[in-house]
N, C-alpha and C. Protein backbone atom coordinates (compact mmCIF):
# COMPACT_ATOMS: atom_id res chain seq x y z
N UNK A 1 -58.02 -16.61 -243.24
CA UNK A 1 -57.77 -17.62 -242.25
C UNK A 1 -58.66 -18.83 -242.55
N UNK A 2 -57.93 -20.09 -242.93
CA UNK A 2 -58.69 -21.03 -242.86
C UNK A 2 -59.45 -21.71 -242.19
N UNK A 3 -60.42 -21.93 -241.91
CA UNK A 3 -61.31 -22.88 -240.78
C UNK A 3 -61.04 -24.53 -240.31
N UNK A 4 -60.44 -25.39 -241.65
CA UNK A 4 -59.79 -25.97 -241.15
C UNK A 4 -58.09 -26.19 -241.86
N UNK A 5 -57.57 -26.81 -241.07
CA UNK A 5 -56.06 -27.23 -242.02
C UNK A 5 -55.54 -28.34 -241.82
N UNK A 6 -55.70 -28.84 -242.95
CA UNK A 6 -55.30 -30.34 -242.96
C UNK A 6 -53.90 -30.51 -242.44
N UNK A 7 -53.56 -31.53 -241.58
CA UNK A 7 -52.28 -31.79 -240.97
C UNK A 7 -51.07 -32.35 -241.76
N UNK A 8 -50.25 -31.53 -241.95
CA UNK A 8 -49.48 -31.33 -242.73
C UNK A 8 -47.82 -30.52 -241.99
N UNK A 9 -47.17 -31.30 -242.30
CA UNK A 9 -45.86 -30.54 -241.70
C UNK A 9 -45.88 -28.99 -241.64
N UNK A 10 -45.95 -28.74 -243.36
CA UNK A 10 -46.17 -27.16 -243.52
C UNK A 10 -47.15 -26.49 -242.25
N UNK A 11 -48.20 -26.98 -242.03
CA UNK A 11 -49.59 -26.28 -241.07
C UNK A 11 -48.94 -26.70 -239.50
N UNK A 12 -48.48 -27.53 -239.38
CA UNK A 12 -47.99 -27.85 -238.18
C UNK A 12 -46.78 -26.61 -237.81
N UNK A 13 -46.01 -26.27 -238.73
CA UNK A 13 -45.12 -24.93 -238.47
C UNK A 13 -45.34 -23.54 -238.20
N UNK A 14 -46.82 -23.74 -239.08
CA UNK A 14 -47.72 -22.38 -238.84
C UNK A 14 -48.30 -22.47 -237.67
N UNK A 15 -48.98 -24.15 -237.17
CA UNK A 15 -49.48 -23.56 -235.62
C UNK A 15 -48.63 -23.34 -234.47
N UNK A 16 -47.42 -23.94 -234.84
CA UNK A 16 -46.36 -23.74 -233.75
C UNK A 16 -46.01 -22.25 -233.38
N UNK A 17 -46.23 -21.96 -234.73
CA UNK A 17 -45.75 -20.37 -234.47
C UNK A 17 -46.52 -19.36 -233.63
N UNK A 18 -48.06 -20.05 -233.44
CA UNK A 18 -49.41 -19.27 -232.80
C UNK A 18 -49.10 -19.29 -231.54
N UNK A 19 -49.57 -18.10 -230.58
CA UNK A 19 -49.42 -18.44 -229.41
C UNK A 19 -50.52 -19.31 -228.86
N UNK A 20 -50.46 -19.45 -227.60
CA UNK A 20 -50.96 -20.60 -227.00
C UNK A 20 -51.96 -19.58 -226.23
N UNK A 21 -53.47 -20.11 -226.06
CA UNK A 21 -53.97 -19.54 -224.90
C UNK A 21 -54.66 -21.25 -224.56
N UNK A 22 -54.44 -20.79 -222.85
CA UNK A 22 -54.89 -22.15 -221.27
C UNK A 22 -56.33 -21.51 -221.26
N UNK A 23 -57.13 -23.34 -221.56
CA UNK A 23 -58.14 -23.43 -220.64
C UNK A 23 -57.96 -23.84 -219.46
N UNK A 24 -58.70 -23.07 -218.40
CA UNK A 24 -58.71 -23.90 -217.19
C UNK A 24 -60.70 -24.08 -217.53
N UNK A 25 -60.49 -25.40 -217.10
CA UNK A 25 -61.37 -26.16 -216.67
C UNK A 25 -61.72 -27.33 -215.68
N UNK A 26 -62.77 -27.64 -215.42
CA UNK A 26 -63.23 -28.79 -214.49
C UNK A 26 -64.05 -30.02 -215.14
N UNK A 27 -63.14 -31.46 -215.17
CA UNK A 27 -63.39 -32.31 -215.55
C UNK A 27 -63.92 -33.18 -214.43
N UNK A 28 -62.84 -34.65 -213.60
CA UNK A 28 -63.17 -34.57 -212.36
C UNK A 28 -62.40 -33.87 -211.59
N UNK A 29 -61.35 -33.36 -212.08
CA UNK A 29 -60.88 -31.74 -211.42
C UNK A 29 -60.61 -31.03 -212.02
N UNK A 30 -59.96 -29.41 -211.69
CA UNK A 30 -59.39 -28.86 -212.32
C UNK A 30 -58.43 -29.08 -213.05
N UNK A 31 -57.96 -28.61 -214.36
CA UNK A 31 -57.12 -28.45 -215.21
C UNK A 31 -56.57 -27.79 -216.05
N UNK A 32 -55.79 -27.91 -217.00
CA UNK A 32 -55.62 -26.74 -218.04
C UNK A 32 -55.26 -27.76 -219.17
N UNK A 33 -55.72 -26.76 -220.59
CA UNK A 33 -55.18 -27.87 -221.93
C UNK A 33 -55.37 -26.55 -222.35
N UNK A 34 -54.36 -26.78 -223.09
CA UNK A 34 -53.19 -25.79 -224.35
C UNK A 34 -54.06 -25.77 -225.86
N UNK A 35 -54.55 -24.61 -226.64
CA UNK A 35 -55.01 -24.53 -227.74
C UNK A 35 -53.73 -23.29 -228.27
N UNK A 36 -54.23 -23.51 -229.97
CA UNK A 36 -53.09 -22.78 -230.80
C UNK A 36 -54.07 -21.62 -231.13
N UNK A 37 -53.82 -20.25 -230.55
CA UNK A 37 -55.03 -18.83 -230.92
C UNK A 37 -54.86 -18.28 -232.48
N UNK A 38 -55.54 -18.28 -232.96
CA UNK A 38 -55.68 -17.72 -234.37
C UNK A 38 -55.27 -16.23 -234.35
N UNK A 39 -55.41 -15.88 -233.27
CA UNK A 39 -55.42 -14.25 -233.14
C UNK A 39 -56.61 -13.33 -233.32
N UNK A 40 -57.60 -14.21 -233.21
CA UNK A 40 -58.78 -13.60 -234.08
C UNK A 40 -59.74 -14.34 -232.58
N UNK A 41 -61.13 -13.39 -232.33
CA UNK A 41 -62.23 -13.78 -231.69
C UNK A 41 -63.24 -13.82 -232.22
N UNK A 42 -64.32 -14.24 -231.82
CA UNK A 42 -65.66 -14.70 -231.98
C UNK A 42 -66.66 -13.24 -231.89
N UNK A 43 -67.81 -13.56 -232.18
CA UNK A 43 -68.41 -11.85 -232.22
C UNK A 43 -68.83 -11.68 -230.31
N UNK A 44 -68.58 -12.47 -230.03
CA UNK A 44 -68.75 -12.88 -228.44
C UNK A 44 -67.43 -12.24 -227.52
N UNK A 45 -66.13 -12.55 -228.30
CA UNK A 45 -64.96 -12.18 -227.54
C UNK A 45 -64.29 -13.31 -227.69
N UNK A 46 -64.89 -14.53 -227.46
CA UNK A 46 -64.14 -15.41 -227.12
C UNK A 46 -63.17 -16.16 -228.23
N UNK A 47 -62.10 -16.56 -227.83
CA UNK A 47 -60.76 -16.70 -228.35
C UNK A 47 -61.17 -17.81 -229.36
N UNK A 48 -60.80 -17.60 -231.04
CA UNK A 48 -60.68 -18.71 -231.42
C UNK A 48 -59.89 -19.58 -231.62
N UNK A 49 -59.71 -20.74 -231.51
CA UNK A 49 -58.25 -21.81 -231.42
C UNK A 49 -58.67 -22.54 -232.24
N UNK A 50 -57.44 -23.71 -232.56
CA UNK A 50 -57.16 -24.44 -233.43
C UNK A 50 -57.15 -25.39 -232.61
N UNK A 51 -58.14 -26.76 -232.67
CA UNK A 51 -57.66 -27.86 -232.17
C UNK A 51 -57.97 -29.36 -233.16
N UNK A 52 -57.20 -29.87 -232.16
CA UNK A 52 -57.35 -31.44 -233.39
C UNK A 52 -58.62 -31.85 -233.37
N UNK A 53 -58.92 -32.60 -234.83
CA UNK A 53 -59.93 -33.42 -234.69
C UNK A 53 -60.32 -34.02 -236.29
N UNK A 54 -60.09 -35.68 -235.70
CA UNK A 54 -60.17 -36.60 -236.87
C UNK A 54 -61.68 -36.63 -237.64
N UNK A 55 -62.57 -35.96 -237.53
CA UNK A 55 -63.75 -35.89 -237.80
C UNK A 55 -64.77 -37.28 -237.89
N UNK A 56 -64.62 -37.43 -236.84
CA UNK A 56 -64.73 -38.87 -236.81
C UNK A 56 -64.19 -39.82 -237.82
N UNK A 57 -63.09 -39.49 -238.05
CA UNK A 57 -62.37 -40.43 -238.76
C UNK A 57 -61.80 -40.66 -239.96
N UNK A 58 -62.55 -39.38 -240.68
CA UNK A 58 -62.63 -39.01 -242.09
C UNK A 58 -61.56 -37.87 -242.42
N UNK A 59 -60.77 -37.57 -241.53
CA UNK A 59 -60.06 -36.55 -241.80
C UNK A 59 -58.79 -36.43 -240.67
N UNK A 60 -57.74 -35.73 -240.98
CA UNK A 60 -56.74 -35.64 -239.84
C UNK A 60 -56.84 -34.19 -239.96
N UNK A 61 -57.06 -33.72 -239.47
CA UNK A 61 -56.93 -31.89 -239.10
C UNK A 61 -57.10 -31.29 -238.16
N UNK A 62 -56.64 -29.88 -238.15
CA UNK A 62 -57.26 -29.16 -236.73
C UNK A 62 -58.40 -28.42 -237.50
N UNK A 63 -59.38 -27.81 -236.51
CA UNK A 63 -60.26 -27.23 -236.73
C UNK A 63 -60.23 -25.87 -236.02
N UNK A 64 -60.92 -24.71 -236.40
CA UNK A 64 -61.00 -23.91 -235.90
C UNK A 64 -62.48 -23.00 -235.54
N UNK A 65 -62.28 -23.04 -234.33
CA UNK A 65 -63.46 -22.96 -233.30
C UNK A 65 -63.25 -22.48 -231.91
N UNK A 66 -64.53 -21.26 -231.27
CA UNK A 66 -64.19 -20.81 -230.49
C UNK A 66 -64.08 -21.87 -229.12
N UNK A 67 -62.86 -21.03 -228.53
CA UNK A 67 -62.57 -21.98 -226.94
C UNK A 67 -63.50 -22.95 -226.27
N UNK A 68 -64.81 -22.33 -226.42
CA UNK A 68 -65.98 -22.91 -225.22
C UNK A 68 -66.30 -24.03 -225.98
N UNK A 69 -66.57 -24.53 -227.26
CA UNK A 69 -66.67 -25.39 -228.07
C UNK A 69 -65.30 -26.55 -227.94
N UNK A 70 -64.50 -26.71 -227.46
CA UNK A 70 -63.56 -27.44 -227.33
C UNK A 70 -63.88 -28.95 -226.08
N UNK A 71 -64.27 -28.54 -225.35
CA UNK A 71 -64.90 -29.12 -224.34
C UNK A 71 -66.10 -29.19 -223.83
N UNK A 72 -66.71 -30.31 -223.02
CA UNK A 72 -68.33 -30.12 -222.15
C UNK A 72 -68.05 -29.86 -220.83
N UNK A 73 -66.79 -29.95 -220.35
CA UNK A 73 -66.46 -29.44 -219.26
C UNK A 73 -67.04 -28.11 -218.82
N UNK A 74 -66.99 -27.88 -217.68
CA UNK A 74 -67.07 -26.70 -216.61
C UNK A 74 -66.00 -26.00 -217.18
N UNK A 75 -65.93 -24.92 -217.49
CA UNK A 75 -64.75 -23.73 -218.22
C UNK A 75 -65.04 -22.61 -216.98
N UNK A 76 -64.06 -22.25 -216.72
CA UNK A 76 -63.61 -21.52 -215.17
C UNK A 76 -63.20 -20.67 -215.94
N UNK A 77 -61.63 -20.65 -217.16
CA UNK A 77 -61.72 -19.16 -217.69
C UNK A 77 -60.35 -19.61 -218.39
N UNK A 78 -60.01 -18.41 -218.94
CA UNK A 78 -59.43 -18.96 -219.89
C UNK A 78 -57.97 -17.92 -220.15
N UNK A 79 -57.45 -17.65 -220.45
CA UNK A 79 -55.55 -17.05 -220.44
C UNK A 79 -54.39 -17.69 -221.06
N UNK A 80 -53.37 -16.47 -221.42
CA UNK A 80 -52.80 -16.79 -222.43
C UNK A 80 -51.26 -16.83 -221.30
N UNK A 81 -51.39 -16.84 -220.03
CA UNK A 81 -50.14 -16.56 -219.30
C UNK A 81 -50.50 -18.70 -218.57
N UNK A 82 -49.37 -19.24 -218.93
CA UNK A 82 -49.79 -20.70 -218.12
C UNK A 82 -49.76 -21.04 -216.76
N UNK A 83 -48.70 -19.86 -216.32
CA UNK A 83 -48.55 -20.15 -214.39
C UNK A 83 -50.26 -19.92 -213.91
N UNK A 84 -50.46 -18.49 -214.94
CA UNK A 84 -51.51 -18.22 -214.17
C UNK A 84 -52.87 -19.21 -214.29
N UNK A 85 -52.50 -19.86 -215.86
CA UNK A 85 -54.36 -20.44 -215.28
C UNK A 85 -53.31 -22.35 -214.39
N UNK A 86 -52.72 -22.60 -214.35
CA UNK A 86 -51.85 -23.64 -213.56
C UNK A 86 -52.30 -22.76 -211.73
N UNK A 87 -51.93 -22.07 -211.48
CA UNK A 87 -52.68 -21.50 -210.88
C UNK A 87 -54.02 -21.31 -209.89
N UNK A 88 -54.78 -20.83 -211.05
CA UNK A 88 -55.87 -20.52 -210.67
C UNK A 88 -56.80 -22.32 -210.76
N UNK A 89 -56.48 -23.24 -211.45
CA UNK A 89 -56.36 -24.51 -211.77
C UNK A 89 -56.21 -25.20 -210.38
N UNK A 90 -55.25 -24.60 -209.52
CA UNK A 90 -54.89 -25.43 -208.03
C UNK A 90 -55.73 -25.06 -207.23
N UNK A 91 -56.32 -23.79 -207.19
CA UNK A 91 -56.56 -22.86 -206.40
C UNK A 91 -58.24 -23.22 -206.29
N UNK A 92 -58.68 -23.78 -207.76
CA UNK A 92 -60.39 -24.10 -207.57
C UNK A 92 -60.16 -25.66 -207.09
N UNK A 93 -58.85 -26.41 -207.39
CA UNK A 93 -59.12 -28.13 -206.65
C UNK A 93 -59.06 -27.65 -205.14
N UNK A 94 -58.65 -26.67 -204.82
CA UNK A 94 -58.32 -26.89 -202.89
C UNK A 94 -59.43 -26.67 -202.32
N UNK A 95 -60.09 -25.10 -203.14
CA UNK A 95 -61.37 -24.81 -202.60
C UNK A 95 -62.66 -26.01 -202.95
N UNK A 96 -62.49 -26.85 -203.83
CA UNK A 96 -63.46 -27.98 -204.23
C UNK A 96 -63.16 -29.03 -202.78
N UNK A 97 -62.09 -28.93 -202.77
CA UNK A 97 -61.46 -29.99 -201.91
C UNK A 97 -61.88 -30.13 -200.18
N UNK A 98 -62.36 -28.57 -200.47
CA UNK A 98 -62.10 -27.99 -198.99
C UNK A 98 -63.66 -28.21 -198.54
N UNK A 99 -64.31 -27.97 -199.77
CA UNK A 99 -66.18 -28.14 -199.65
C UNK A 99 -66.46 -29.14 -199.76
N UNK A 100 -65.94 -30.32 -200.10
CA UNK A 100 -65.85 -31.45 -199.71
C UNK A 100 -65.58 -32.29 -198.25
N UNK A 101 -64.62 -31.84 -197.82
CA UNK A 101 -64.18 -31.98 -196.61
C UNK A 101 -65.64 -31.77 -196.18
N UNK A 102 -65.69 -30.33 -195.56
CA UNK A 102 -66.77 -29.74 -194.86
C UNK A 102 -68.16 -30.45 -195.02
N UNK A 103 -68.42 -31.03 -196.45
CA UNK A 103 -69.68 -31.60 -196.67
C UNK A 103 -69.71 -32.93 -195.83
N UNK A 104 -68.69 -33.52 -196.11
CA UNK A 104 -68.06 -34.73 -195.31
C UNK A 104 -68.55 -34.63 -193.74
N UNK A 105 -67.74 -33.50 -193.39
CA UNK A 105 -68.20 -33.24 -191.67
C UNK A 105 -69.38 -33.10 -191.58
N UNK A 106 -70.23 -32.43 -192.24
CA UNK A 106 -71.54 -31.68 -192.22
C UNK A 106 -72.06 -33.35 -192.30
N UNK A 107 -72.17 -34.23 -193.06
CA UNK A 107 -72.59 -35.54 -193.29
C UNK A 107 -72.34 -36.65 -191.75
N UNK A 108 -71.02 -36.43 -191.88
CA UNK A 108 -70.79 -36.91 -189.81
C UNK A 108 -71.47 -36.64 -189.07
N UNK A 109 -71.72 -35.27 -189.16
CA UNK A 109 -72.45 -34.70 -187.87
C UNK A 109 -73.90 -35.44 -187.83
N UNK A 110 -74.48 -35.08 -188.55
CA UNK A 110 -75.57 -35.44 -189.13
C UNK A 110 -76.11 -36.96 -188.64
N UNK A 111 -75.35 -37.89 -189.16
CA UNK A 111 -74.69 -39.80 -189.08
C UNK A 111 -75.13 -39.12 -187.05
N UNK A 112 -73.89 -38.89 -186.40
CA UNK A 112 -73.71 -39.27 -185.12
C UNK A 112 -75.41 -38.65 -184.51
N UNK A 113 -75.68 -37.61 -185.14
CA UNK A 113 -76.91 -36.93 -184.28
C UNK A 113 -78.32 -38.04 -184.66
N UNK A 114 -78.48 -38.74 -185.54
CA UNK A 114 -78.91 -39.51 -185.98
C UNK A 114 -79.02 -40.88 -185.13
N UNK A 115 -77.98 -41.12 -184.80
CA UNK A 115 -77.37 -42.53 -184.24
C UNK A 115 -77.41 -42.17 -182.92
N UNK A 116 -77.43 -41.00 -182.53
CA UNK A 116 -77.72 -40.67 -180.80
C UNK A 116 -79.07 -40.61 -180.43
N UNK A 117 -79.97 -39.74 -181.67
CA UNK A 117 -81.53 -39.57 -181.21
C UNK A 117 -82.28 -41.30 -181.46
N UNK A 118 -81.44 -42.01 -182.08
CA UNK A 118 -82.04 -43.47 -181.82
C UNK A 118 -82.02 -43.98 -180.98
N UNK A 119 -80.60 -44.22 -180.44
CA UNK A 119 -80.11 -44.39 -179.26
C UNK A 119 -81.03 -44.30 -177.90
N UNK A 120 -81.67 -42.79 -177.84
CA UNK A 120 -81.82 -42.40 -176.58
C UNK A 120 -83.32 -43.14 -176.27
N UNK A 121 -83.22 -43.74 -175.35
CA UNK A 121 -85.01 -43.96 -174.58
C UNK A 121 -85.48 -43.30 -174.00
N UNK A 122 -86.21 -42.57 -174.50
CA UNK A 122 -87.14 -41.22 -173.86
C UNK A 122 -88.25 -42.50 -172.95
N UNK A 123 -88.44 -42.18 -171.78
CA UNK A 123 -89.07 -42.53 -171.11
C UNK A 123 -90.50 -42.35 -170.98
C-alpha cells in the first residue's frame, strides 16, 4: 500500500473503489467529511484514509494518514455508516445548542439580579 498516490485518473478509480469512513467532528459546529479507508489501521486502531493534499503546493496527491491527523478539529468519532455519524452530527449541534441557550439564561438571570441589587436602596 502506497503512502502517497499521485492524482491520476488510474488512482482516482482505485480510491473510488475504497469505502468511505465519516468523521464527525466540531468545527464551529458539528459535521461530517468523507475520507477514502485503506482498509488498513494504525497500531492505535484508528482508521487510515486517504486524503488530498497539495503539499503545499509541490505536489497534487492524496496522502495517507490516520483519521485524527486529517483535522484540528474536535473529533467526536468516527463510522463507516453516514446516516449514522449525519446523525450523531445533529444530535451534538442541539445538545451544544441547548447549553447555550441555558448559558444564555443562566447569564440573564445573573444581568437582572445584578440590575435589581443596584437598584435597591437599603436604607
Amino acid at each position: 500500500m502506497k503512502s502517497i498516490l499521485e492524482r491520476t485518473d488510474k488512482n482516482l478509480d482505485k480510491l473510488e473503489k475504497l469505502d468511505i469512513v465519516y468523521l464527525v467532528a466540531i468545527w464551529a459546529r458539528a459535521g461530517v467529511r468523507e475520507f477514502r479507508y485503506s482498509g488498513k489501521v494504525d497500531f492505535r486502531g484508528r482508521p487510515l484514509v486517504y486524503q488530498y493534499d497539495d503539499l503545499n503546493g509541490t505536489r497534487d496527491c492524496y496522502v495517507l494518514r490516520p483519521i485524527t491527523y486529517t483535522t484540528s478539529a474536535r473529533i467526536v468519532c468516527w463510522t463507516f455508516d453516514k446516516s449514522t455519524a449525519e446523525f450523531i452530527a445533529n444530535a451534538v449541534n442541539v445538545y451544544r445548542e441547548e447549553q447555550e441557550k441555558q448559558s444564555q439564561q443562566e447569564d440573564f438571570n445573573k444581568a437582572v439580579e445584578d440590575l435589581i441589587n443596584y437598584l435597591s436602596f437599603d436604607d
